[in-house]
C-alpha atoms as a PDB file:
ATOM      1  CA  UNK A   1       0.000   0.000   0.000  1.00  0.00           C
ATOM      2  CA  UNK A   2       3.147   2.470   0.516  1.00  0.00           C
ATOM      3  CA  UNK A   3       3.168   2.691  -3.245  1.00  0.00           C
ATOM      4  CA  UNK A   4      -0.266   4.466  -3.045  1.00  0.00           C
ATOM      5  CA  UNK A   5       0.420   6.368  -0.357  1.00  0.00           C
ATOM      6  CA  UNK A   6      -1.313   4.553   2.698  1.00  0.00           C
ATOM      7  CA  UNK A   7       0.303   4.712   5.683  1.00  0.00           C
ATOM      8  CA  UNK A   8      -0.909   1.714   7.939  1.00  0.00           C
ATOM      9  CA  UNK A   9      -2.131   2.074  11.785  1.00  0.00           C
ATOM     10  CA  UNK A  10      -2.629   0.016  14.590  1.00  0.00           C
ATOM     11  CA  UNK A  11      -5.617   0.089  16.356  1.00  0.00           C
ATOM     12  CA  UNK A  12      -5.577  -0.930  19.655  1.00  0.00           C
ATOM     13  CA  UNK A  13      -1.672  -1.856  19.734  1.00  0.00           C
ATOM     14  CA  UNK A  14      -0.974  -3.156  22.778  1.00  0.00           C
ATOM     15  CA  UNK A  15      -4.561  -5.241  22.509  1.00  0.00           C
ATOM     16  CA  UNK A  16      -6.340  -3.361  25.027  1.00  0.00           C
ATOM     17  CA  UNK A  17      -4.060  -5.407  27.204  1.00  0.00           C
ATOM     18  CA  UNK A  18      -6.716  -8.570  26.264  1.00  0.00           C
ATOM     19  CA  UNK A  19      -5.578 -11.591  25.568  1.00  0.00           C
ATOM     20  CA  UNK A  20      -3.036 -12.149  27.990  1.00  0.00           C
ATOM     21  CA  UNK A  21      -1.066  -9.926  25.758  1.00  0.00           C
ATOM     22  CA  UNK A  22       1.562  -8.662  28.244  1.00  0.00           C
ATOM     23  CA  UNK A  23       1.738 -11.779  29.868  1.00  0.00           C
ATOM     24  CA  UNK A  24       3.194 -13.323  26.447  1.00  0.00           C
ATOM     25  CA  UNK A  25       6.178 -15.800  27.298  1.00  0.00           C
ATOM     26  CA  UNK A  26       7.743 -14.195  23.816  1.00  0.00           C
ATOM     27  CA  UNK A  27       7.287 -10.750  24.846  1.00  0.00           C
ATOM     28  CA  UNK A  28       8.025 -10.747  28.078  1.00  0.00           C
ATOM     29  CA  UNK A  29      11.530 -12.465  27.073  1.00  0.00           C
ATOM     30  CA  UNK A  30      12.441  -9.908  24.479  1.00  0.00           C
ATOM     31  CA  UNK A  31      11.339  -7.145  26.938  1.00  0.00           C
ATOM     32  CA  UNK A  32      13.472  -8.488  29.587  1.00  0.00           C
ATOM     33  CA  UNK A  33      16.183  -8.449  27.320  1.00  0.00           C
ATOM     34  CA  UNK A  34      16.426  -5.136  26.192  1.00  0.00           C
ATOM     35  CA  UNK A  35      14.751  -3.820  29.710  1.00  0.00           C
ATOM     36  CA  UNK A  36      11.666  -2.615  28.484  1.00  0.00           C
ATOM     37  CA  UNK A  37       8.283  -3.249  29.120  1.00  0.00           C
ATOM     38  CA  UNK A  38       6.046  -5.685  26.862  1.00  0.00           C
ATOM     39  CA  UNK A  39       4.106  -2.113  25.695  1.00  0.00           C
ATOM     40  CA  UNK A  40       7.296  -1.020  25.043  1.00  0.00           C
ATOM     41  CA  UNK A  41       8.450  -4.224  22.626  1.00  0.00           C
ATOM     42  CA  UNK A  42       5.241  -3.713  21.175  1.00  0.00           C
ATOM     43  CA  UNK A  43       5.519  -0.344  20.331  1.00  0.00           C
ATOM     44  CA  UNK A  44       8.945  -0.590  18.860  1.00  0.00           C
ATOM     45  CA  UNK A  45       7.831  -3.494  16.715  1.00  0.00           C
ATOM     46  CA  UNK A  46       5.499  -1.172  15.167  1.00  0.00           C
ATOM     47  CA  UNK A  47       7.459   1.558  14.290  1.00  0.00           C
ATOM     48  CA  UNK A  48      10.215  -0.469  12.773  1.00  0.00           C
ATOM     49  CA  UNK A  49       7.451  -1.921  10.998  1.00  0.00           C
ATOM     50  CA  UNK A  50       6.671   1.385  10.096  1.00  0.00           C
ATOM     51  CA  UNK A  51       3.237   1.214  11.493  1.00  0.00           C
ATOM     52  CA  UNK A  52       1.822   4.382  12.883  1.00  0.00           C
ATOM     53  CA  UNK A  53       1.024   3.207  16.717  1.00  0.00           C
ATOM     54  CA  UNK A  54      -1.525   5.232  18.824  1.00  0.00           C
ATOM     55  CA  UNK A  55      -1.564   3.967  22.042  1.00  0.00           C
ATOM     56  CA  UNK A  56      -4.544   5.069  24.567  1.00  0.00           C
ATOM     57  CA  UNK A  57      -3.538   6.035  27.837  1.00  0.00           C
ATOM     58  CA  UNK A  58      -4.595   7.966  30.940  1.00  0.00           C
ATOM     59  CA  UNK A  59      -1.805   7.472  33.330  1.00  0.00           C
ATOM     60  CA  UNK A  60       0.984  10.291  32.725  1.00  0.00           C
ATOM     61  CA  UNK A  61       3.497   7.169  33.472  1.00  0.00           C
ATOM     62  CA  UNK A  62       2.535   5.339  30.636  1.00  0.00           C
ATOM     63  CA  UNK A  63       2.055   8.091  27.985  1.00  0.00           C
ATOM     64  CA  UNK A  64       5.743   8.675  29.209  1.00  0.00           C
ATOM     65  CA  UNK A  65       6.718   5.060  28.631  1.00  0.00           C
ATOM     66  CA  UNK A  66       5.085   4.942  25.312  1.00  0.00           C
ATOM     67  CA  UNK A  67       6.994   7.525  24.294  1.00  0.00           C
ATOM     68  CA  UNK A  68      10.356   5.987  25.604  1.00  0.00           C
ATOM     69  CA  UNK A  69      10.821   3.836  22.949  1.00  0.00           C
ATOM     70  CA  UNK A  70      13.186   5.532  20.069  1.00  0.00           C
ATOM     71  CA  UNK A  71      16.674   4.676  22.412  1.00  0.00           C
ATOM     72  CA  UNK A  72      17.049   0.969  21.210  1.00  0.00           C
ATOM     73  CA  UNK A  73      16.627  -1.445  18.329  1.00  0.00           C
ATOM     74  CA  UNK A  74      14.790  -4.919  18.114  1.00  0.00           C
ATOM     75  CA  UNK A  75      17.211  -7.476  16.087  1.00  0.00           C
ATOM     76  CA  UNK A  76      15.688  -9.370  13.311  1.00  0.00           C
ATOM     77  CA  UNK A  77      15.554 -12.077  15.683  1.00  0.00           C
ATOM     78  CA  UNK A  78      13.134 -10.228  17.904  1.00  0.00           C
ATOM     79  CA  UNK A  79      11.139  -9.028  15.058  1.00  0.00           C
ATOM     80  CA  UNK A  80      10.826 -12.568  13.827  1.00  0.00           C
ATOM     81  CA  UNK A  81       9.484 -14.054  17.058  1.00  0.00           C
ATOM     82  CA  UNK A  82       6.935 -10.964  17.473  1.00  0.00           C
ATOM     83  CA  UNK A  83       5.642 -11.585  13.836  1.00  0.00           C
ATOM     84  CA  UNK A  84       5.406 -15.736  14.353  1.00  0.00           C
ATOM     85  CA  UNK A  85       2.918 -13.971  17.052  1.00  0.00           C
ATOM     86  CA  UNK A  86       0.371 -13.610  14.138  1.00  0.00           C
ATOM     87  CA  UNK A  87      -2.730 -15.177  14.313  1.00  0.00           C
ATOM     88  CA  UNK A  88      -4.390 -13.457  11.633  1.00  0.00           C
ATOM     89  CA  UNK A  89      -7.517 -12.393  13.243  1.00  0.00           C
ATOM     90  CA  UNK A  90      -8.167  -9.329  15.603  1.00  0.00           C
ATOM     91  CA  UNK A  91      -8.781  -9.945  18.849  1.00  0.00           C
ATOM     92  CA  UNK A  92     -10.456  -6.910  19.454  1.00  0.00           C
ATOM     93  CA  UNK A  93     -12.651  -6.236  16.743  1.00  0.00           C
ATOM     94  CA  UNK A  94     -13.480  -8.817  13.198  1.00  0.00           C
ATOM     95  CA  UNK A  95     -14.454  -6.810  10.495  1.00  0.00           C
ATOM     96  CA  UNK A  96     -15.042 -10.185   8.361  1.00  0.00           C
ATOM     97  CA  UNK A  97     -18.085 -10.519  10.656  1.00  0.00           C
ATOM     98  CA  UNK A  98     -21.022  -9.408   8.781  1.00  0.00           C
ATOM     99  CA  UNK A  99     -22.962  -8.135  12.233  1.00  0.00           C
ATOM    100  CA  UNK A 100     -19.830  -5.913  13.100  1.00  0.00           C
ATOM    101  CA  UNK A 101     -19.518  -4.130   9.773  1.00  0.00           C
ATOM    102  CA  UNK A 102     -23.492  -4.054  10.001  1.00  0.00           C
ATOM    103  CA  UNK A 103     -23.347  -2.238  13.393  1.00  0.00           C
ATOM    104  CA  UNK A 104     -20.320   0.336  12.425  1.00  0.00           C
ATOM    105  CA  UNK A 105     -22.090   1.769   9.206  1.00  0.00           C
ATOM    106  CA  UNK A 106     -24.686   2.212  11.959  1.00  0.00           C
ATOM    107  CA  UNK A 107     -22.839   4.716  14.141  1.00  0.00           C
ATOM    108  CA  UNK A 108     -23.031   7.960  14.458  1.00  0.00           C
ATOM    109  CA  UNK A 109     -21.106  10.655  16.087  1.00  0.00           C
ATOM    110  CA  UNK A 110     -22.284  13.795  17.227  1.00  0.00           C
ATOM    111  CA  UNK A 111     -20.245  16.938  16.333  1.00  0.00           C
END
């Protein structure tokens, strides 16, 4: 899609923290490794990715953490575990389910 000019997101990138997601054996090894939290792996796995990440937070410590992720690397080693991560599905939201997409052309927003 780059070649059109799309730049990718992630919604939801640290997965709502569903899923066990920062309890992942994978994660929490590479984190451990490089000191960093499992939001933190995440994040950087994104952006070298070059995924746009937006994660939501309310706690001032973790918008600082979130941001404290452009002083270290992952090694294509890392970045190979995180993608074998893949299940190709969301885990928070399936558009490929016909009552979802239903239900979102449904919303509206007051401005």
């Amino acid at each position: 899609m780059r070649e059109h000019g799309v730049q990718h997101e992630s919604w939801g990138p640290l997965a709502e923290g569903g899923q066990g997601f920062f309890d992942n054996p994978v994660l929490v090894d590479i984190a451990r490794a490089h000191d960093k939290s499992v939001a933190q792996i995440a994040l950087r796995w994104l952006i070298q990715r070059e995924t746009v990440a937006i994660p939501k937070s309310v706690r001032p410590e973790r918008m600082a953490e979130n941001l404290d992720v452009f002083d270290f690397q992952l090694t294509e080693d890392d970045m190979a575990r995180i993608t074998g991560l893949d299940t190709a599905r969301s885990h928070i939201f399936d558009h490929h389910e016909p009552e979802k997409v239903t239900w979102l052309g449904g919303v509206r927003f007051d401005t």
